[in-house]
PDB file of N, CA and C in Angstrom:
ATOM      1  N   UNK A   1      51.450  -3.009   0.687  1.00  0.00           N
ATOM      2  CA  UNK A   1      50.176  -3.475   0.193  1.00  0.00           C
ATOM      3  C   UNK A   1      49.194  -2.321  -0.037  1.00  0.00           C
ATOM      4  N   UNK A   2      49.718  -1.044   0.202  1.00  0.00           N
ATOM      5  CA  UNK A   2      49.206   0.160  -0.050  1.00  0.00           C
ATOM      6  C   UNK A   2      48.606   0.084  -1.587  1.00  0.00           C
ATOM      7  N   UNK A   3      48.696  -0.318  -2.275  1.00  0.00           N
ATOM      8  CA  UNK A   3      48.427  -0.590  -4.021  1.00  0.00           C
ATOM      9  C   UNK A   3      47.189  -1.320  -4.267  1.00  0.00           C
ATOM     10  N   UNK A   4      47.073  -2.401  -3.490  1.00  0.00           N
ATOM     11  CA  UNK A   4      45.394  -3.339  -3.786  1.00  0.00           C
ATOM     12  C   UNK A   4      44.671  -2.297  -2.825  1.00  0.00           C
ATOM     13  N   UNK A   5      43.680  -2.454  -3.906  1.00  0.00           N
ATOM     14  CA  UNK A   5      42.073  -1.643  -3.597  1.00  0.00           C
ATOM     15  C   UNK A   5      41.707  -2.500  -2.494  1.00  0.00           C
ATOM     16  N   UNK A   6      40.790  -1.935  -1.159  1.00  0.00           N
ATOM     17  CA  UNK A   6      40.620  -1.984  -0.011  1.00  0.00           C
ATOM     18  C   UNK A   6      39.468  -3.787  -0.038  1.00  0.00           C
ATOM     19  N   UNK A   7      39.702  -4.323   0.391  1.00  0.00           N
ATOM     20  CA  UNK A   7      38.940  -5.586   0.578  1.00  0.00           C
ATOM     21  C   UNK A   7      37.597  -5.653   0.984  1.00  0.00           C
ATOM     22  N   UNK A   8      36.986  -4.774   1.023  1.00  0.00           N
ATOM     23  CA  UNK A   8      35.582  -4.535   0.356  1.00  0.00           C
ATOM     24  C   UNK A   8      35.184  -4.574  -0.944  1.00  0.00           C
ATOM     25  N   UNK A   9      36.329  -4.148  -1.663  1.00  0.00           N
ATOM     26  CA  UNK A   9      35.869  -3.688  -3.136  1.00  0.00           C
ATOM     27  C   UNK A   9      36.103  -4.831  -4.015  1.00  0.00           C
ATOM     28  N   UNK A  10      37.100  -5.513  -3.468  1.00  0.00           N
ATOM     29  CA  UNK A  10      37.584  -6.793  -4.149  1.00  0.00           C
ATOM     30  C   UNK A  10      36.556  -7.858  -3.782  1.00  0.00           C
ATOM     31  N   UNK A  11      36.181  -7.801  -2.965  1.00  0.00           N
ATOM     32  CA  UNK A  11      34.748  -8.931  -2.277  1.00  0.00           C
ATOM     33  C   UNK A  11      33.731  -8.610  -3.292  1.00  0.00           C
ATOM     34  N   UNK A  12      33.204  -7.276  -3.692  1.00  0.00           N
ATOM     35  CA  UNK A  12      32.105  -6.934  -4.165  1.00  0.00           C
ATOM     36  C   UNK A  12      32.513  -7.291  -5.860  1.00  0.00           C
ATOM     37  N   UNK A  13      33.540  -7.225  -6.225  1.00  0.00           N
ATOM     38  CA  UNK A  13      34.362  -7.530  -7.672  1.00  0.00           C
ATOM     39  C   UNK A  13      34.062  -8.769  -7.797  1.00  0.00           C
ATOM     40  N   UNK A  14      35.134  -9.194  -6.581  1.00  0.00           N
ATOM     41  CA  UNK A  14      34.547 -11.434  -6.492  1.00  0.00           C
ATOM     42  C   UNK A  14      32.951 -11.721  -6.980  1.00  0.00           C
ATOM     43  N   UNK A  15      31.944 -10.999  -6.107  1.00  0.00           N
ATOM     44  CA  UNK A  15      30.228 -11.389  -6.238  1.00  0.00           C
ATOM     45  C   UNK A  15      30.237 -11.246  -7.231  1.00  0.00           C
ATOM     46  N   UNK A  16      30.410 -10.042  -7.987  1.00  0.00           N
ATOM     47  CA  UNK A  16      30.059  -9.806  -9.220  1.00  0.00           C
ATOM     48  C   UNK A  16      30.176 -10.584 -10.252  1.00  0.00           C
ATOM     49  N   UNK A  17      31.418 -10.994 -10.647  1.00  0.00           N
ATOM     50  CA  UNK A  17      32.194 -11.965 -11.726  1.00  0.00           C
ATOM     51  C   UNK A  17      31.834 -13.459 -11.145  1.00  0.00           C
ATOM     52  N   UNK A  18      31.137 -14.102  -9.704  1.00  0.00           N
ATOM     53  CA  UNK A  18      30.474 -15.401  -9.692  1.00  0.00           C
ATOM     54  C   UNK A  18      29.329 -14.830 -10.136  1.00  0.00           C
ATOM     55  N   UNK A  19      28.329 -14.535 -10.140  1.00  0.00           N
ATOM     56  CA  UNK A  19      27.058 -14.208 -10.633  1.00  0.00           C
ATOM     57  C   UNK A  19      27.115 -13.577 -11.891  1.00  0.00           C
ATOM     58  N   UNK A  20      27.749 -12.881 -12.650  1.00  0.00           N
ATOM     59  CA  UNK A  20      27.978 -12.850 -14.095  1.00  0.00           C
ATOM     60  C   UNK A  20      28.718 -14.390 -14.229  1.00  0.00           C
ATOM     61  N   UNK A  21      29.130 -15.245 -13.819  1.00  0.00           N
ATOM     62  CA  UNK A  21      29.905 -16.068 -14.674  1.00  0.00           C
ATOM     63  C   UNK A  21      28.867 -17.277 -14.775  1.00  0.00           C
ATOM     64  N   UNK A  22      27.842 -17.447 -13.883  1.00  0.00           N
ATOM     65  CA  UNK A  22      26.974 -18.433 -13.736  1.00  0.00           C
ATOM     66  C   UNK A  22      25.708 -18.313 -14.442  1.00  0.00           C
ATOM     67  N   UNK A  23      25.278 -17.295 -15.069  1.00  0.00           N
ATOM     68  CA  UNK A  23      24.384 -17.664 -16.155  1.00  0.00           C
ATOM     69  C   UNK A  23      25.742 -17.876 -17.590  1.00  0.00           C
ATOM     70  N   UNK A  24      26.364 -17.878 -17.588  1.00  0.00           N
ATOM     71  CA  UNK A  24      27.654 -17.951 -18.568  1.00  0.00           C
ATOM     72  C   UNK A  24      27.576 -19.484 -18.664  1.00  0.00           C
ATOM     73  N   UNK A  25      27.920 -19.861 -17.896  1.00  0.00           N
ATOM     74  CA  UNK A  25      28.475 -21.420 -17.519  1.00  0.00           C
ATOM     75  C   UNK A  25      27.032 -22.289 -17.957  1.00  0.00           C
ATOM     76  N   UNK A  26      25.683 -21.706 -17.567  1.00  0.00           N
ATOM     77  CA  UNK A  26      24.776 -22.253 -17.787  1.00  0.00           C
ATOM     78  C   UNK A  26      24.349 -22.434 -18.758  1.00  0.00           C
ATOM     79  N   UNK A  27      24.562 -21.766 -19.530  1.00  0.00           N
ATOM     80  CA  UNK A  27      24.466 -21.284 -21.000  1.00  0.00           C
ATOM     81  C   UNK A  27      24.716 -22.343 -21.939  1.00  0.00           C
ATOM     82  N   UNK A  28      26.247 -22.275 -21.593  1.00  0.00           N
ATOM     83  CA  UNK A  28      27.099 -23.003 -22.183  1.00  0.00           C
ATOM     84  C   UNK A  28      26.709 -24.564 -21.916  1.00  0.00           C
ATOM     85  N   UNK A  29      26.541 -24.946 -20.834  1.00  0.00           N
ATOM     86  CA  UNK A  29      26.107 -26.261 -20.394  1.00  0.00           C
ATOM     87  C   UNK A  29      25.116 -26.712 -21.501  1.00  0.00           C
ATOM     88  N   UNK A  30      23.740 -25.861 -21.313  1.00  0.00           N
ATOM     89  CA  UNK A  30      22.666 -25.895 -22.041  1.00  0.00           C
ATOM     90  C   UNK A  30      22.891 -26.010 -23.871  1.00  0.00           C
ATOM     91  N   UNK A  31      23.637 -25.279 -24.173  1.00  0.00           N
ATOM     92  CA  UNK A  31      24.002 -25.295 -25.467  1.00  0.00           C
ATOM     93  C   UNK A  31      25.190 -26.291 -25.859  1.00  0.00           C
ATOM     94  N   UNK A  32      25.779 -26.629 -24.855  1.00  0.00           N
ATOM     95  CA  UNK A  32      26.728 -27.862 -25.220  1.00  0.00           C
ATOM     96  C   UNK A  32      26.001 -29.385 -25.365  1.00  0.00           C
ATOM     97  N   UNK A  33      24.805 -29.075 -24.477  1.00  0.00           N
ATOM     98  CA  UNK A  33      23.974 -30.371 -24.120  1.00  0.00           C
ATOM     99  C   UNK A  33      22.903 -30.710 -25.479  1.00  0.00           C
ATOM    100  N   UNK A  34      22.683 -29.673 -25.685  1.00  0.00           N
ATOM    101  CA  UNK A  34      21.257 -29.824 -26.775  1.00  0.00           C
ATOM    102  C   UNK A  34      22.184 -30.303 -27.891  1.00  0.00           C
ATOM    103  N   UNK A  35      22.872 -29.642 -28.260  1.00  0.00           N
ATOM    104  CA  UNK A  35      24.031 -30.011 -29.722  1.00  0.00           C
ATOM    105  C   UNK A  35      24.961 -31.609 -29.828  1.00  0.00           C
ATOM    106  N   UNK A  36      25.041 -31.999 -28.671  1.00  0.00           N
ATOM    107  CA  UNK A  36      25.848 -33.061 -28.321  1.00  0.00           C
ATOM    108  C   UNK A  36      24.775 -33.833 -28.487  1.00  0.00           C
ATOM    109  N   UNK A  37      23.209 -33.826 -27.690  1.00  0.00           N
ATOM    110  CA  UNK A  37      22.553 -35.110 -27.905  1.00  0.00           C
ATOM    111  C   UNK A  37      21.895 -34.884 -29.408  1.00  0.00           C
ATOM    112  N   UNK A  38      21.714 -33.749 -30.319  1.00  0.00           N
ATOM    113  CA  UNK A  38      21.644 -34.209 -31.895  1.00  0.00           C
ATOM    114  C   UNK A  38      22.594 -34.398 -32.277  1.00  0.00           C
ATOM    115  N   UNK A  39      23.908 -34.449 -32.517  1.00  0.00           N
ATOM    116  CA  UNK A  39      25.040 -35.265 -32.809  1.00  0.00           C
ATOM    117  C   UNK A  39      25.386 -36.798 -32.567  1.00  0.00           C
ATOM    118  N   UNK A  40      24.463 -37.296 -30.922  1.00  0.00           N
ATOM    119  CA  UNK A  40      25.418 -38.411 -30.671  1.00  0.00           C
ATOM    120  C   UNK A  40      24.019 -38.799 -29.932  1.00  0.00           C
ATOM    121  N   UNK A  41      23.504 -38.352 -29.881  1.00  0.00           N
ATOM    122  CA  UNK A  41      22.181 -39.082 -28.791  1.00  0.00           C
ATOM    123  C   UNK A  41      22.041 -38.735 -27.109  1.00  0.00           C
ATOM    124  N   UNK A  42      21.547 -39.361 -26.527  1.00  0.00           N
ATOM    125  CA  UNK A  42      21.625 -39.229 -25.296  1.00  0.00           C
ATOM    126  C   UNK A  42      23.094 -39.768 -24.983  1.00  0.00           C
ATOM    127  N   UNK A  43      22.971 -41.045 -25.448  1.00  0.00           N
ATOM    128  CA  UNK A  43      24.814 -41.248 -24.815  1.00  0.00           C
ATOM    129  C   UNK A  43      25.787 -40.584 -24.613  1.00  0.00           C
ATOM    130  N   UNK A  44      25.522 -39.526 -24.468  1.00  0.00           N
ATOM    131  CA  UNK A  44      27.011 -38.102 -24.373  1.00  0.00           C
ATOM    132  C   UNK A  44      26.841 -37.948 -23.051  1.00  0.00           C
ATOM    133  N   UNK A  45      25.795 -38.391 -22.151  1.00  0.00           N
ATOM    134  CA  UNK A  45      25.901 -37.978 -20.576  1.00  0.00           C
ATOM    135  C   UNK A  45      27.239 -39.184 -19.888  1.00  0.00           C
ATOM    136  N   UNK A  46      27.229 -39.733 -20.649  1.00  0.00           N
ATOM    137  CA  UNK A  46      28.130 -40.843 -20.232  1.00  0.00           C
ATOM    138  C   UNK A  46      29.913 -40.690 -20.630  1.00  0.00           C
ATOM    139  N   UNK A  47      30.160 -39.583 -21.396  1.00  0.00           N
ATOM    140  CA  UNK A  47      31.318 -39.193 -21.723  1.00  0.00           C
ATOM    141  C   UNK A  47      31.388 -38.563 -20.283  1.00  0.00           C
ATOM    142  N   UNK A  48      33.127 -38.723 -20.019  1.00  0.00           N
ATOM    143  CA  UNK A  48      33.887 -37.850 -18.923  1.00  0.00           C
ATOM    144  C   UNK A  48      33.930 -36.601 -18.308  1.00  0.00           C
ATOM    145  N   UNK A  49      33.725 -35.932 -19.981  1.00  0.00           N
ATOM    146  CA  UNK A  49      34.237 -34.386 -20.122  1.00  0.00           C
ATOM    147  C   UNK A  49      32.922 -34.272 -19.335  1.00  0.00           C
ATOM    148  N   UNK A  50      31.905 -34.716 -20.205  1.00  0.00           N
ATOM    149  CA  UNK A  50      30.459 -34.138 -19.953  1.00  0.00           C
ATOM    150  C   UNK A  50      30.010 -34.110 -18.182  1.00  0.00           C
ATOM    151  N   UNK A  51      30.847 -35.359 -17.784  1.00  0.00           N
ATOM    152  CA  UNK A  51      30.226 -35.805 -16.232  1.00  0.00           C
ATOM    153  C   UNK A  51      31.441 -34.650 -15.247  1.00  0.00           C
ATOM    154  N   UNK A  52      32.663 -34.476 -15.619  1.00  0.00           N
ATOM    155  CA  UNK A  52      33.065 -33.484 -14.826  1.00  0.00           C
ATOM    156  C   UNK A  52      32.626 -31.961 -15.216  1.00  0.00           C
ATOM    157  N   UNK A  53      32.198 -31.726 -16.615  1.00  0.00           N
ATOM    158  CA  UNK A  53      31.392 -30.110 -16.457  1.00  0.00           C
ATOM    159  C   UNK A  53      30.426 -30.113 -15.886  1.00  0.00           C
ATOM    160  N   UNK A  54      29.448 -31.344 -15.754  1.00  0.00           N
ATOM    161  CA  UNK A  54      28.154 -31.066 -14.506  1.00  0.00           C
ATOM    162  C   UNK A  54      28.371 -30.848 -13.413  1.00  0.00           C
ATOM    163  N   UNK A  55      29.427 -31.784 -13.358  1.00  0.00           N
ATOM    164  CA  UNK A  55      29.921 -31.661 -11.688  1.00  0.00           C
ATOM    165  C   UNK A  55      30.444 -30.189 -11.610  1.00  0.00           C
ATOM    166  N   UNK A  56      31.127 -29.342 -12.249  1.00  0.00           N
ATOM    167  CA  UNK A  56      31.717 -28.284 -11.821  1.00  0.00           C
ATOM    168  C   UNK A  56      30.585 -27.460 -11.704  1.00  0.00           C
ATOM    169  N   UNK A  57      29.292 -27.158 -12.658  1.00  0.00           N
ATOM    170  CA  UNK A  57      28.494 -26.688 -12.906  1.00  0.00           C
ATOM    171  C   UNK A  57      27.818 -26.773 -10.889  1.00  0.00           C
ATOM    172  N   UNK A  58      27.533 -27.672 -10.397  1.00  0.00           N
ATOM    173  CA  UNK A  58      26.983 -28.137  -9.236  1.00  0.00           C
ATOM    174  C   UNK A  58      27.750 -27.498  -8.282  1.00  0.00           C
ATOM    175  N   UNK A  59      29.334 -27.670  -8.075  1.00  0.00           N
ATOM    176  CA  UNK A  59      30.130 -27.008  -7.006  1.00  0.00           C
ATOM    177  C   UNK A  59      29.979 -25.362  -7.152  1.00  0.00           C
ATOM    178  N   UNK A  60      29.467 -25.181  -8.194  1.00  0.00           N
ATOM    179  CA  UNK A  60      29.625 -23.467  -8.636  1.00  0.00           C
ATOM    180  C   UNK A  60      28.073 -22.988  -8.185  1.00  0.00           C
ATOM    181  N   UNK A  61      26.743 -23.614  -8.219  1.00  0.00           N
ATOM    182  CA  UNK A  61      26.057 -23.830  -7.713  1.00  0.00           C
ATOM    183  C   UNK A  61      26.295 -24.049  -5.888  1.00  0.00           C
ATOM    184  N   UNK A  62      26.708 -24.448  -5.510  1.00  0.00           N
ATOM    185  CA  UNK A  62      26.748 -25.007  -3.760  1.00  0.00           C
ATOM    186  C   UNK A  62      27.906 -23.488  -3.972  1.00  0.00           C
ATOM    187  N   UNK A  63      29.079 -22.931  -4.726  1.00  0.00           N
ATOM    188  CA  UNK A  63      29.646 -22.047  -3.874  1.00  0.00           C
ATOM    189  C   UNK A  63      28.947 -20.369  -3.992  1.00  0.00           C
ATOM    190  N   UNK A  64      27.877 -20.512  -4.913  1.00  0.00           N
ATOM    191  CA  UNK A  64      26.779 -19.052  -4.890  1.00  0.00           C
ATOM    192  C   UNK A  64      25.850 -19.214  -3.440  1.00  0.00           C
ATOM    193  N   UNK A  65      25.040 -20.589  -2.978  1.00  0.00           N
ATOM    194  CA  UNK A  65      24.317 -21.029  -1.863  1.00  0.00           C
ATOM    195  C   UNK A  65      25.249 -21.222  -1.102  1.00  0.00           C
ATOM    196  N   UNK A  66      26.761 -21.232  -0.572  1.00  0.00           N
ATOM    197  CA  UNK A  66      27.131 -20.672   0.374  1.00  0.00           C
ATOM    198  C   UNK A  66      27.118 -19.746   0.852  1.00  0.00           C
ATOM    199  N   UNK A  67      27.851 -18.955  -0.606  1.00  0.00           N
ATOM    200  CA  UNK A  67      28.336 -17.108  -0.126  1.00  0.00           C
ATOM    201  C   UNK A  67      26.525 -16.628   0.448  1.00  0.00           C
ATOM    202  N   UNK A  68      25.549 -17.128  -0.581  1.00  0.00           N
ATOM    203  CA  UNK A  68      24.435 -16.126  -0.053  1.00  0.00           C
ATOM    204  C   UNK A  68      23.612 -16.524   1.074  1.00  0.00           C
ATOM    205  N   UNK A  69      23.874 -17.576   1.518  1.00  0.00           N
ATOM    206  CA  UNK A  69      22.906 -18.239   2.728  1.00  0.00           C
ATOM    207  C   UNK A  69      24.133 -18.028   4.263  1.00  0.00           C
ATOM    208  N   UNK A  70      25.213 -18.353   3.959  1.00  0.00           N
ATOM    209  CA  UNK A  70      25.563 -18.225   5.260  1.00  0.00           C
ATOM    210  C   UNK A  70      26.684 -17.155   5.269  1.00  0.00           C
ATOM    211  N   UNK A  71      26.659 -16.025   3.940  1.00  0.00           N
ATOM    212  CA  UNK A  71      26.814 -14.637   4.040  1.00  0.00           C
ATOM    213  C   UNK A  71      28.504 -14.826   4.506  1.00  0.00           C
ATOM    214  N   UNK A  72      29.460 -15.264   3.697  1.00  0.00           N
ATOM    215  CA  UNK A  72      30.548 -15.768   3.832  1.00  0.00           C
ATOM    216  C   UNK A  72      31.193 -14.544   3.325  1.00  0.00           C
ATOM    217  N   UNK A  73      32.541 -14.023   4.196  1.00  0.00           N
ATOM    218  CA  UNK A  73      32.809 -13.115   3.502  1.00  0.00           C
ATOM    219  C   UNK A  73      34.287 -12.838   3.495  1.00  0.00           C
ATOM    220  N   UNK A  74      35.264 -12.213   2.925  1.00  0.00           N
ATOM    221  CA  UNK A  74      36.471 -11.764   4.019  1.00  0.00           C
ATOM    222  C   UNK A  74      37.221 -13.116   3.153  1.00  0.00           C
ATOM    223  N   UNK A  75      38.142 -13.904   4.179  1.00  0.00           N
ATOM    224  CA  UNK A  75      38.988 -14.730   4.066  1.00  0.00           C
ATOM    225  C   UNK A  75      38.479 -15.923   3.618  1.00  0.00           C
ATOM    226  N   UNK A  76      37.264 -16.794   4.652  1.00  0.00           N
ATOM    227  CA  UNK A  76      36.717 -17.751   3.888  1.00  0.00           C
ATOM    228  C   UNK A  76      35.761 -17.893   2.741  1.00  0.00           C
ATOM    229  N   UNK A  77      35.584 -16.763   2.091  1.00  0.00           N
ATOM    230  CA  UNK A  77      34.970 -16.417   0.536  1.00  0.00           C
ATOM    231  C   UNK A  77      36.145 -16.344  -0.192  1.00  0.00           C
ATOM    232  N   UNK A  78      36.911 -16.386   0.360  1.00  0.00           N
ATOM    233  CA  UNK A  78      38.402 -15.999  -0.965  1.00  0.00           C
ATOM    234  C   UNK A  78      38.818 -17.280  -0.890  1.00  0.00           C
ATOM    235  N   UNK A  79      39.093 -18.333   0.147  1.00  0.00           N
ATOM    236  CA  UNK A  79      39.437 -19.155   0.099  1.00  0.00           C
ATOM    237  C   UNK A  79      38.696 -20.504  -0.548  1.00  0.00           C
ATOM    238  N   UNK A  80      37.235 -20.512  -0.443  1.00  0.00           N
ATOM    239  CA  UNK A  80      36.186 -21.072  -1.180  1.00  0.00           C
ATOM    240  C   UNK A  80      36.074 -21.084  -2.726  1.00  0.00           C
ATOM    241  N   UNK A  81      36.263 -19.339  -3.052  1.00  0.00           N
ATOM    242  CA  UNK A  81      35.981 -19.248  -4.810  1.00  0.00           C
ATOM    243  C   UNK A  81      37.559 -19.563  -4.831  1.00  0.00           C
ATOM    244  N   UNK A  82      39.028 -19.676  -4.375  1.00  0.00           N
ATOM    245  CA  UNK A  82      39.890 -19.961  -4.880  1.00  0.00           C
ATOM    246  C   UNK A  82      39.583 -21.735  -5.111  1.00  0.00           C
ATOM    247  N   UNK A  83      39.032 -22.519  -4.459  1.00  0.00           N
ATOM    248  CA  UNK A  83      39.242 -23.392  -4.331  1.00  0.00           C
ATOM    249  C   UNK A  83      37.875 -23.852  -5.526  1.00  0.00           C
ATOM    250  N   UNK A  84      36.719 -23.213  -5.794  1.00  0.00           N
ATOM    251  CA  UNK A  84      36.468 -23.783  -7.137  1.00  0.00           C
ATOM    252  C   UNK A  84      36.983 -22.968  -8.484  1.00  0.00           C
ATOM    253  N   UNK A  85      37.677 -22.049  -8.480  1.00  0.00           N
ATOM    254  CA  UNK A  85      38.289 -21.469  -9.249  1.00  0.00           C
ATOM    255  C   UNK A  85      39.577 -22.377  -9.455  1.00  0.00           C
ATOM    256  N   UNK A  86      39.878 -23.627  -8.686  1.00  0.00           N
ATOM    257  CA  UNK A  86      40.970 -24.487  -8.963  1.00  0.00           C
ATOM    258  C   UNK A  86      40.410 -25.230  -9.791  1.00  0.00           C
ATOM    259  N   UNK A  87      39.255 -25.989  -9.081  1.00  0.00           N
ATOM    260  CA  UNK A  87      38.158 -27.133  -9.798  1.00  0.00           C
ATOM    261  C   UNK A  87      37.998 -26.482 -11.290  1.00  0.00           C
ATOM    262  N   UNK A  88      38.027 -25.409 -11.537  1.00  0.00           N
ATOM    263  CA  UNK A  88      37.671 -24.825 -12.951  1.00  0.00           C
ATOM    264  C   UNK A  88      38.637 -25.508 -13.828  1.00  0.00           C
ATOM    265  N   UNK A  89      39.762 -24.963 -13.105  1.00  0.00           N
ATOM    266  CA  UNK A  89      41.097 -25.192 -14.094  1.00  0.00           C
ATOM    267  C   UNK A  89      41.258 -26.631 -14.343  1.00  0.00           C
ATOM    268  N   UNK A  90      40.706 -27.189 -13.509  1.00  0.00           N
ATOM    269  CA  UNK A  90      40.970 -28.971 -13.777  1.00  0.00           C
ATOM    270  C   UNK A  90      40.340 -29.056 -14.501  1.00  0.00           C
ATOM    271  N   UNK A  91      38.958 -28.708 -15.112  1.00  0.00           N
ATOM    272  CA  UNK A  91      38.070 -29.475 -15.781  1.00  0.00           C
ATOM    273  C   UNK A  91      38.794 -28.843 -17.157  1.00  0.00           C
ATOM    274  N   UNK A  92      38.944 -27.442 -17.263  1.00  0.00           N
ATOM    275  CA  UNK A  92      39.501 -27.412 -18.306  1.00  0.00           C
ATOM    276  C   UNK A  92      40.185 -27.731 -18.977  1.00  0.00           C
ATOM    277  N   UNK A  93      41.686 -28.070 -17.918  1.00  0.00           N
ATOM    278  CA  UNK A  93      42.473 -29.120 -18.486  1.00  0.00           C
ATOM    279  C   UNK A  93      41.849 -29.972 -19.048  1.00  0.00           C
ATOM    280  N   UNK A  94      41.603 -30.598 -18.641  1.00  0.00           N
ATOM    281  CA  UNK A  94      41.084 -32.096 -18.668  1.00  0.00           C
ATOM    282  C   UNK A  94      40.079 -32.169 -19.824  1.00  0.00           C
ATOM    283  N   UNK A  95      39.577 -31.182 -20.087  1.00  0.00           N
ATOM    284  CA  UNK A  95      38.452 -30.851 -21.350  1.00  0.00           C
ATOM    285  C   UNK A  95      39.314 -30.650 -22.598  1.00  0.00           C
ATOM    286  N   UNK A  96      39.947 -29.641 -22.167  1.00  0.00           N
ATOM    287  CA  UNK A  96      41.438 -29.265 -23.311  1.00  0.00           C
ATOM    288  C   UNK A  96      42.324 -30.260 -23.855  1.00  0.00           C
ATOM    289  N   UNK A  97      42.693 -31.030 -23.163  1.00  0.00           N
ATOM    290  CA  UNK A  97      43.788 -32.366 -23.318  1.00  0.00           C
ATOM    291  C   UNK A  97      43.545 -33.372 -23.404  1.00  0.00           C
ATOM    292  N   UNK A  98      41.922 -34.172 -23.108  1.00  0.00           N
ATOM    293  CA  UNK A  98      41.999 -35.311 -23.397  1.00  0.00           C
ATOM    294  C   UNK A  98      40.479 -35.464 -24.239  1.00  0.00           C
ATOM    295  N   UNK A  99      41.402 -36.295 -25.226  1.00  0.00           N
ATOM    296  CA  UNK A  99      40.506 -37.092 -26.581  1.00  0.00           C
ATOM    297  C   UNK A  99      39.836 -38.080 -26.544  1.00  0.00           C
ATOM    298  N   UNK A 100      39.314 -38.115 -25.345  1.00  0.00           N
ATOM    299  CA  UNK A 100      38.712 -39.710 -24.453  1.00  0.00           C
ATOM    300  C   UNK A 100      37.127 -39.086 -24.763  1.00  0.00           C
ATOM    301  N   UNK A 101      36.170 -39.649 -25.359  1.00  0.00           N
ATOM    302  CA  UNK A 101      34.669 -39.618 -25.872  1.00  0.00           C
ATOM    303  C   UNK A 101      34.154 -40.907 -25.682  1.00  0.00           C
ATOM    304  N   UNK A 102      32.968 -41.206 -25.303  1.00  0.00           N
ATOM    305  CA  UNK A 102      32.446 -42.216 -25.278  1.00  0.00           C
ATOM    306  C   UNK A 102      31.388 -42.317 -26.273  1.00  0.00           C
ATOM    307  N   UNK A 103      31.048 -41.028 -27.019  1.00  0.00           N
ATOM    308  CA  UNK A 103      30.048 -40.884 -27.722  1.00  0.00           C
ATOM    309  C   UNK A 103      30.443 -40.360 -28.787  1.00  0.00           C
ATOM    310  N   UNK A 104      29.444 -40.650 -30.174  1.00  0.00           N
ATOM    311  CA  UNK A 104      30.244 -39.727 -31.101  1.00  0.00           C
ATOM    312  C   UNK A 104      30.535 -41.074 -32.252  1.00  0.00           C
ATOM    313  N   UNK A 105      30.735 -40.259 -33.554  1.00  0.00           N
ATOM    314  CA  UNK A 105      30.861 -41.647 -34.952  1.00  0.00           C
ATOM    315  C   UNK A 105      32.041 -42.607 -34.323  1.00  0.00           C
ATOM    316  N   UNK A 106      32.055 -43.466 -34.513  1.00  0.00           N
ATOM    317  CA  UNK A 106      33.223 -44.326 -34.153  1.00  0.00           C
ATOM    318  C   UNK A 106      34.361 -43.928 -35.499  1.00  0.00           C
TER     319      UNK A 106
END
């Protein structure tokens, strides 16, 4: 295991890429939201996709106010961002693969 960079550096890599990725995500939220309700109205909060990207948006939120309030570091910070770094991949799936809209021209 002589080859991975020392687990300080990878912790400080981790912070970095959640806090660059969360004005990212916000962004995107914001600009997915404004465009969707002139397309379709407010009724787009009621589509799926839309209700699990808030939700991910929120867990990504609660896992920045973990790491920085109760200063999480080491094993249970790796095990935390792995575990919404899973939640990611679901929504994407799930964003990627399904054609299920509640809103939108009929």
């Amino acid at each position: 295991m002589d080859w991975l960079p020392a687990l300080d550096s990878l912790e400080r890599i981790a912070h970095a890429t959640l806090e660059f990725g969360f004005p990212c995500l916000t962004l995107g939220l914001v600009i997915g939201s404004v465009l969707a309700q002139e397309v379709s109205g407010p009724g787009y909060f009621l589509d799926p996709k839309v209700i699990a990207s808030f939700a991910l948006w929120v867990i990504y939120v609660a896992l920045l106010f973990v790491r920085r309030t109760a200063g999480l570091r080491g094993r249970r910070a790796a095990y935390l961002s792995g575990a919404v770094f899973l939640a990611m991949l679901v929504v994407l799936l799930v964003n990627a693969f399904s054609h299920v809209h509640r809103y939108g021209p009929q």
